[in-house]
Structure formats: structure tokens, C-alpha cells
N, C-alpha and C. Protein backbone atom coordinates (compact mmCIF):
# COMPACT_ATOMS: atom_id res chain seq x y z
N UNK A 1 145.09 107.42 56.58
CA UNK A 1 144.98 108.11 57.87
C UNK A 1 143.53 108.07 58.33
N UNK A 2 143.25 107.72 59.85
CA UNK A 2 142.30 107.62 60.07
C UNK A 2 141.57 108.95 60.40
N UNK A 3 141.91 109.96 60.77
CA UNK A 3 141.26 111.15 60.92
C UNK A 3 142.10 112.61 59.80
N UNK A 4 140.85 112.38 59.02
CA UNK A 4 141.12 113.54 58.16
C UNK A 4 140.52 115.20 58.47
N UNK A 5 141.30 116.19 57.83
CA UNK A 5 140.94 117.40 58.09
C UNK A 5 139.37 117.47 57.87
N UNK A 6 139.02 116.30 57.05
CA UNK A 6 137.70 116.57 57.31
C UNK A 6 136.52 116.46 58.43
N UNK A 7 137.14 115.11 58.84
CA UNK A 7 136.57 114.30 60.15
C UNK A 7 136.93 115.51 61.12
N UNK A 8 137.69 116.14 61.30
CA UNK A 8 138.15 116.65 62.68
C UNK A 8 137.00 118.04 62.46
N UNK A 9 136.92 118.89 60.83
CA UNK A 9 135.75 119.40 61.20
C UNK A 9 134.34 119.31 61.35
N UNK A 10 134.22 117.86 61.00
CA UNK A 10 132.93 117.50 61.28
C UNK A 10 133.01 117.18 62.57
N UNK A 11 133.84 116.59 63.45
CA UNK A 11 133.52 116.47 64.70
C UNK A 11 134.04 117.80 65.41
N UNK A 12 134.16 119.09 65.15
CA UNK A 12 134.50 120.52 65.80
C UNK A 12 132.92 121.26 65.56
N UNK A 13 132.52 120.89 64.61
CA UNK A 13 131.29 121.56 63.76
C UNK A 13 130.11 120.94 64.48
N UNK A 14 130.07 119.83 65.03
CA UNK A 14 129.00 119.00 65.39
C UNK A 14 128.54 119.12 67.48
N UNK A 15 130.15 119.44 67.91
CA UNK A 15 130.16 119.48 69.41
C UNK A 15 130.95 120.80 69.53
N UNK A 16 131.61 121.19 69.09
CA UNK A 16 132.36 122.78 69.50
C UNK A 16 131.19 124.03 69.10
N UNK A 17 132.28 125.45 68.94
CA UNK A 17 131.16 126.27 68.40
C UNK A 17 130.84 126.37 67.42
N UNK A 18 132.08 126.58 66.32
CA UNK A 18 132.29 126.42 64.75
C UNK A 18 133.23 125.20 64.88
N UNK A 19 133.52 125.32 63.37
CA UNK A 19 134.75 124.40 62.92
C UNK A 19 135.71 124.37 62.90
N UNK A 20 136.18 125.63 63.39
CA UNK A 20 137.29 126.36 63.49
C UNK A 20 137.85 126.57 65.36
N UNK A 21 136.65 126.24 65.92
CA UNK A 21 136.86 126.76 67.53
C UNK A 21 137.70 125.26 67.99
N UNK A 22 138.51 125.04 67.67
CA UNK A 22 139.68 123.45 68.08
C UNK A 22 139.60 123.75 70.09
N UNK A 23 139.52 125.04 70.55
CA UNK A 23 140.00 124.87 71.53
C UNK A 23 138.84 124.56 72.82
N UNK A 24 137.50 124.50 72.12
CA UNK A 24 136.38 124.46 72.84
C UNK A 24 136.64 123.24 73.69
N UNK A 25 135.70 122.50 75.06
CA UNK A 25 136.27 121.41 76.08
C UNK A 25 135.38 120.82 75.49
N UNK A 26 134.50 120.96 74.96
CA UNK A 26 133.54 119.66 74.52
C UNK A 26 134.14 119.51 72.81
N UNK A 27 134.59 120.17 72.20
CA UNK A 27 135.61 119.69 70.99
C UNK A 27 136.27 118.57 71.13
N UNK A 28 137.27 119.40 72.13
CA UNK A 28 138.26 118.61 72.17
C UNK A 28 138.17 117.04 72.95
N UNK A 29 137.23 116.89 73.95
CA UNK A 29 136.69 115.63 74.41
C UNK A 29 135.85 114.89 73.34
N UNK A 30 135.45 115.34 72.39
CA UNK A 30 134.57 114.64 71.38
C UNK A 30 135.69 113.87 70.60
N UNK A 31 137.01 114.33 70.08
CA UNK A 31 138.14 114.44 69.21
C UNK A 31 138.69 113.62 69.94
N UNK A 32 139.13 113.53 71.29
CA UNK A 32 139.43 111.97 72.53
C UNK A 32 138.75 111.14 71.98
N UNK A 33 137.22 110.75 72.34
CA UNK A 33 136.72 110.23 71.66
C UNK A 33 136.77 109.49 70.84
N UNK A 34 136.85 110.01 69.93
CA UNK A 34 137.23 109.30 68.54
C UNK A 34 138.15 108.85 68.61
N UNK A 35 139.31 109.64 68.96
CA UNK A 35 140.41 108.81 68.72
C UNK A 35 140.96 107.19 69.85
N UNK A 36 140.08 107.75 70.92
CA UNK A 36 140.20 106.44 71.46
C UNK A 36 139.56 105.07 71.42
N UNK A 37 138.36 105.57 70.58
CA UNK A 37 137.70 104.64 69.87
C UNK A 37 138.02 103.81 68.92
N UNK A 38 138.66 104.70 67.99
CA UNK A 38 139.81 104.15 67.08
C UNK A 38 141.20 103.29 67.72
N UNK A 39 141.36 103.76 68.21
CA UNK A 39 142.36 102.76 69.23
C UNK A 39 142.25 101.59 69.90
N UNK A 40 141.13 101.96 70.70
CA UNK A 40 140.60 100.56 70.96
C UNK A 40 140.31 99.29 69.94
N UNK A 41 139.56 99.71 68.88
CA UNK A 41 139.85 98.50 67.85
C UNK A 41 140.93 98.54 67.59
N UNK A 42 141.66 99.16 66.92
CA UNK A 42 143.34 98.70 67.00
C UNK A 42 143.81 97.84 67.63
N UNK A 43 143.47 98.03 68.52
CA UNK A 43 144.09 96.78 69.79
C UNK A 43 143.83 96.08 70.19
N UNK A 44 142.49 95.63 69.60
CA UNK A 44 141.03 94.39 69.42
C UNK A 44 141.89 93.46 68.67
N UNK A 45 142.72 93.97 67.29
CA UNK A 45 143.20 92.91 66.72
C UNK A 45 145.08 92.88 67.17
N UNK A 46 145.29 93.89 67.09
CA UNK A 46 146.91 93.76 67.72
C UNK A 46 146.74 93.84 69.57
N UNK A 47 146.91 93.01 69.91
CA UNK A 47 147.05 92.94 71.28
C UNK A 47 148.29 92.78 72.15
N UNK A 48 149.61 92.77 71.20
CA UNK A 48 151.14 93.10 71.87
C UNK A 48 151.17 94.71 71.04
N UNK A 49 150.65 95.50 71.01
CA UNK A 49 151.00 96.65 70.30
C UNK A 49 151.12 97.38 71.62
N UNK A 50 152.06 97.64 72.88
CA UNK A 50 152.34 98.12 73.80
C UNK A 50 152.46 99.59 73.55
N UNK A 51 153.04 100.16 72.38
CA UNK A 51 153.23 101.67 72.25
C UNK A 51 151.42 102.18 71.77
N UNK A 52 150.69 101.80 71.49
CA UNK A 52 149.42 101.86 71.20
C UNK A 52 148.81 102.16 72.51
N UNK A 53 148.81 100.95 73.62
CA UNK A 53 148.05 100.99 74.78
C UNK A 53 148.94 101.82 75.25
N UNK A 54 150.45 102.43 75.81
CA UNK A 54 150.18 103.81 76.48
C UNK A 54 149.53 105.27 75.73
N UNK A 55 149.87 104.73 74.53
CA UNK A 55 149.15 106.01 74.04
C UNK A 55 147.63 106.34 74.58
N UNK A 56 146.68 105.20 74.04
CA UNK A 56 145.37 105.07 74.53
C UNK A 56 145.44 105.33 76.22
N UNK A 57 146.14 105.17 77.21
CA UNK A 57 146.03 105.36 78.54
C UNK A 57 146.40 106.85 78.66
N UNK A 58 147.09 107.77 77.66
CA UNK A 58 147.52 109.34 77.46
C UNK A 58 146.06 109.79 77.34
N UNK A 59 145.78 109.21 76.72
CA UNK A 59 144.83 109.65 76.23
C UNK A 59 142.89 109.81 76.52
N UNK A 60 142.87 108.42 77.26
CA UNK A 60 141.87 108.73 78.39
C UNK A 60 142.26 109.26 79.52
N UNK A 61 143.69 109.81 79.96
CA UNK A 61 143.56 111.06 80.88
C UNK A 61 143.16 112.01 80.37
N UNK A 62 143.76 112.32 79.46
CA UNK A 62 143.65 114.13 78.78
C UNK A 62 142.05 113.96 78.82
N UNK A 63 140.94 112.90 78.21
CA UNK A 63 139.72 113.31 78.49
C UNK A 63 139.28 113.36 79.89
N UNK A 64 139.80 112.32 80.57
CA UNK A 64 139.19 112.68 81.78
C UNK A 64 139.30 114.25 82.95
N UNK A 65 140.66 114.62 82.50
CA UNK A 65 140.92 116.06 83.14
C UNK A 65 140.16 116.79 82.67
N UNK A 66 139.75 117.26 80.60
CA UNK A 66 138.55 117.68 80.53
C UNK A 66 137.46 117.59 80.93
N UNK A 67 136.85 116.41 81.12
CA UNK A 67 135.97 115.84 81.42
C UNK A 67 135.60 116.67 83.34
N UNK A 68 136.52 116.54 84.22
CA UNK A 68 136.61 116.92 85.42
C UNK A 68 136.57 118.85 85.25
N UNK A 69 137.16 118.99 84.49
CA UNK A 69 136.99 120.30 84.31
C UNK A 69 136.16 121.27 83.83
N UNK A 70 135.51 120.58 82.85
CA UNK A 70 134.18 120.95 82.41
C UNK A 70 133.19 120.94 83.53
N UNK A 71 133.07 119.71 84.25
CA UNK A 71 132.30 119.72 85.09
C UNK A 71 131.78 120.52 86.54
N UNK A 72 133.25 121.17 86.67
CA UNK A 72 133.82 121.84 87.52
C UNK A 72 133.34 123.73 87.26
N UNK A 73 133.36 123.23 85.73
CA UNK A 73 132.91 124.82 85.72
C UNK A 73 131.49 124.85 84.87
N UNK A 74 130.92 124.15 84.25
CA UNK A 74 129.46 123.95 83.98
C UNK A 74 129.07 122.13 84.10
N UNK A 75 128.17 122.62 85.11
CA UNK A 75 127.64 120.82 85.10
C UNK A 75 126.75 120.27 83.89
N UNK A 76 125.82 121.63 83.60
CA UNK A 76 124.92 121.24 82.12
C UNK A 76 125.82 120.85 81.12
N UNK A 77 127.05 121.73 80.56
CA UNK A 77 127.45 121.71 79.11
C UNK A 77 128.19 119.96 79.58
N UNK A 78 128.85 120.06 81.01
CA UNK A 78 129.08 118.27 81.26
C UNK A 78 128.65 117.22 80.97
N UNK A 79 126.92 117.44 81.85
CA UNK A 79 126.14 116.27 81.68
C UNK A 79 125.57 116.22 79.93
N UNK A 80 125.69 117.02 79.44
CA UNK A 80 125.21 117.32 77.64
C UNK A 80 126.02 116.64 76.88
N UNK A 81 127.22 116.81 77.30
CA UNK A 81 128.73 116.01 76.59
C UNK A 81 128.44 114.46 76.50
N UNK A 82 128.26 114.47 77.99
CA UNK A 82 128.64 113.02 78.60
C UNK A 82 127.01 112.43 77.79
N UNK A 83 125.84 113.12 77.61
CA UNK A 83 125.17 112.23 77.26
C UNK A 83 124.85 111.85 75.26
N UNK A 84 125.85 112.96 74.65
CA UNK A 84 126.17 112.86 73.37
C UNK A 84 127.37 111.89 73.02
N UNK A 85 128.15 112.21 73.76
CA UNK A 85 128.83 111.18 73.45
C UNK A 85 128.68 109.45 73.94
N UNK A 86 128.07 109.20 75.01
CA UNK A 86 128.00 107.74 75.64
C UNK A 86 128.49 107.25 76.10
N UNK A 87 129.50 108.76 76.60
CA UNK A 87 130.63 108.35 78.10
C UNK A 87 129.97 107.96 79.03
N UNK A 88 130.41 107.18 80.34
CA UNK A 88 129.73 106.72 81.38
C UNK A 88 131.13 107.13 82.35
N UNK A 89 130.64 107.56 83.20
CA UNK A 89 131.23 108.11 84.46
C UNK A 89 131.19 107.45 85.68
């Protein structure tokens, strides 16, 4: 498995408040992230894996609605996200 209980609190621990706060918007966009990162190579080498790419397209919405929403209600903790992680907008 590519994301272990550990990975998920190192990436909650690193961009949320604790390790424990799952529901924070910069958590949970960090946790997109990853996982779409991971996906994307996936599909670097399987390139008919069709149930993969809608997933990955689920899945850069859900960040982007965070992403819009965060922004919507703090532009700093936004632009902070966007420049830890190496999203481009």
C-alpha cells in the first residue's frame, strides 16, 4: 500500500494542526497531493488504466474546491499552501 497510517501522519503533522486534525483544508489538500502524485506515475506506465484516470480527475476536483475555498476564506493560509506544496494555479 502506497500510503500508510504513517505517511498520512506525517503528511497531517507537517501541513495540518496536529496529526490527528484529518479535517484541516490544507491537510487535506496536501493528502490530494500525494495521492495524485502517486497516480500520476501510475499512469506514466499503465496508460489504458481508465478506472485510474477518473479517479485522478475525482480527485483534482476535490483539491481544487479546497483549493477555491481556502482561498475564499484566507488568501495567506492559500497562497502558503499553494507555495509548499508547488501547486500552480
Amino acid at each position: 500500500m502506497y500510503l500508510t497510517v504513517e505517511k498520512k501522519k506525517e503528511i497531517f503533522g507537517k501541513y495540518g494542526k496536529s496529526e490527528t486534525d484529518t479535517g484541516s483544508s490544507e491537510g487535506q489538500i496536501a493528502l490530494f497531493t500525494y495521492r495524485i502524485q502517486h497516480l500520476t506515475g501510475h499512469l506514466k506506465s499503465n496508460k489504458k488504466d481508465f478506472n485510474t484516470e477518473k479517479s485522478l480527475v475525482k480527485l483534482v476536483g476535490k483539491r481544487r474546491r479546497l483549493l477555491d475555498y481556502l482561498k475564499a476564506k484566507d488568501i495567506e493560509r492559500y497562497r502558503s499552501i499553494i507555495a509548499d506544496l508547488g501547486i500552480r494555479k
